[in-house]
Protein backbone atom coordinates (compact mmCIF):
# COMPACT_ATOMS: atom_id res chain seq x y z
CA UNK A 1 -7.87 16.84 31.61
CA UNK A 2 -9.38 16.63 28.48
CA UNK A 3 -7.25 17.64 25.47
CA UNK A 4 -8.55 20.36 22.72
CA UNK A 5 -8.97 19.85 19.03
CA UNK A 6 -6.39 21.61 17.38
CA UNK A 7 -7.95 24.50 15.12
CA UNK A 8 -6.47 24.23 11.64
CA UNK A 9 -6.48 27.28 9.70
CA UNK A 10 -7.82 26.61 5.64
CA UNK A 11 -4.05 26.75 4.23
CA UNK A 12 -3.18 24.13 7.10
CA UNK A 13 -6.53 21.93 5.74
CA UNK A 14 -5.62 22.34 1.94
CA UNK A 15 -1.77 21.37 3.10
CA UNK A 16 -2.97 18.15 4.96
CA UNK A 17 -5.61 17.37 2.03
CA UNK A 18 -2.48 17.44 -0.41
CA UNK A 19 -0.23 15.14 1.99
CA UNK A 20 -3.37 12.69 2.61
CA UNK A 21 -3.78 12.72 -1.53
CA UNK A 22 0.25 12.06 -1.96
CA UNK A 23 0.59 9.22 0.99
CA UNK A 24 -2.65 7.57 -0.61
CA UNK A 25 -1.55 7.68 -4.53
CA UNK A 26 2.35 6.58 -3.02
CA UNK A 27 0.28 3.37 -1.33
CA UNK A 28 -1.92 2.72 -4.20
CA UNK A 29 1.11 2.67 -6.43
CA UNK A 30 3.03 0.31 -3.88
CA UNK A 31 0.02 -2.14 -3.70
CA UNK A 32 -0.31 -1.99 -8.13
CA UNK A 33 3.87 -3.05 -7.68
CA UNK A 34 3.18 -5.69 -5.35
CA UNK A 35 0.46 -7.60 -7.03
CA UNK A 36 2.58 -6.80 -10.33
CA UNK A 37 5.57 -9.28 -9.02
CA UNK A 38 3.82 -12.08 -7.42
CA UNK A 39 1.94 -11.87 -10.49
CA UNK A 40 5.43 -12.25 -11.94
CA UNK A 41 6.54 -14.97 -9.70
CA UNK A 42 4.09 -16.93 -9.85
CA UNK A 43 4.48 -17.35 -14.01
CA UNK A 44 8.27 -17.63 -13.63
CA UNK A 45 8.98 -21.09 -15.22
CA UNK A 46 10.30 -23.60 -13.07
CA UNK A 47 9.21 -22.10 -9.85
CA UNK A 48 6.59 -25.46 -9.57
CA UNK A 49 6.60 -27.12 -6.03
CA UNK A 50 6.28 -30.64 -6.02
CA UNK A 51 3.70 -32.30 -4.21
CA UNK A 52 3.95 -34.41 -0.99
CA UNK A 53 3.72 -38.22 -1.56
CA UNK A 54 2.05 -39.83 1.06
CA UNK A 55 3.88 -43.34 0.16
């Protein structure tokens, strides 16, 4: 049985438009705060690994 788009009346679009625009700028903004502390980390003095000796 094959299921039937849904019909979405134009307030119903413009809502799920608006939701769509929100969830996308709320990622976007997550992403910019992500890259902006490893960013951060990776400056932070004394965070240097050491490397393996083989010896």
């Amino acid at each position: 049985m094959a299921k039937r788009k849904p019909i979405l009346s134009e307030e119903q679009k413009k809502r799920n438009a608006e939701i769509l625009a929100r969830l996308e700028a709320e990622r976007q903004r997550l992403v910019e705060e992500t890259r902006a502390l490893q960013m951060q980390e990776r400056r932070r003095p004394g965070r240097k690994r050491r490397k393996m000796s083989n010896a």
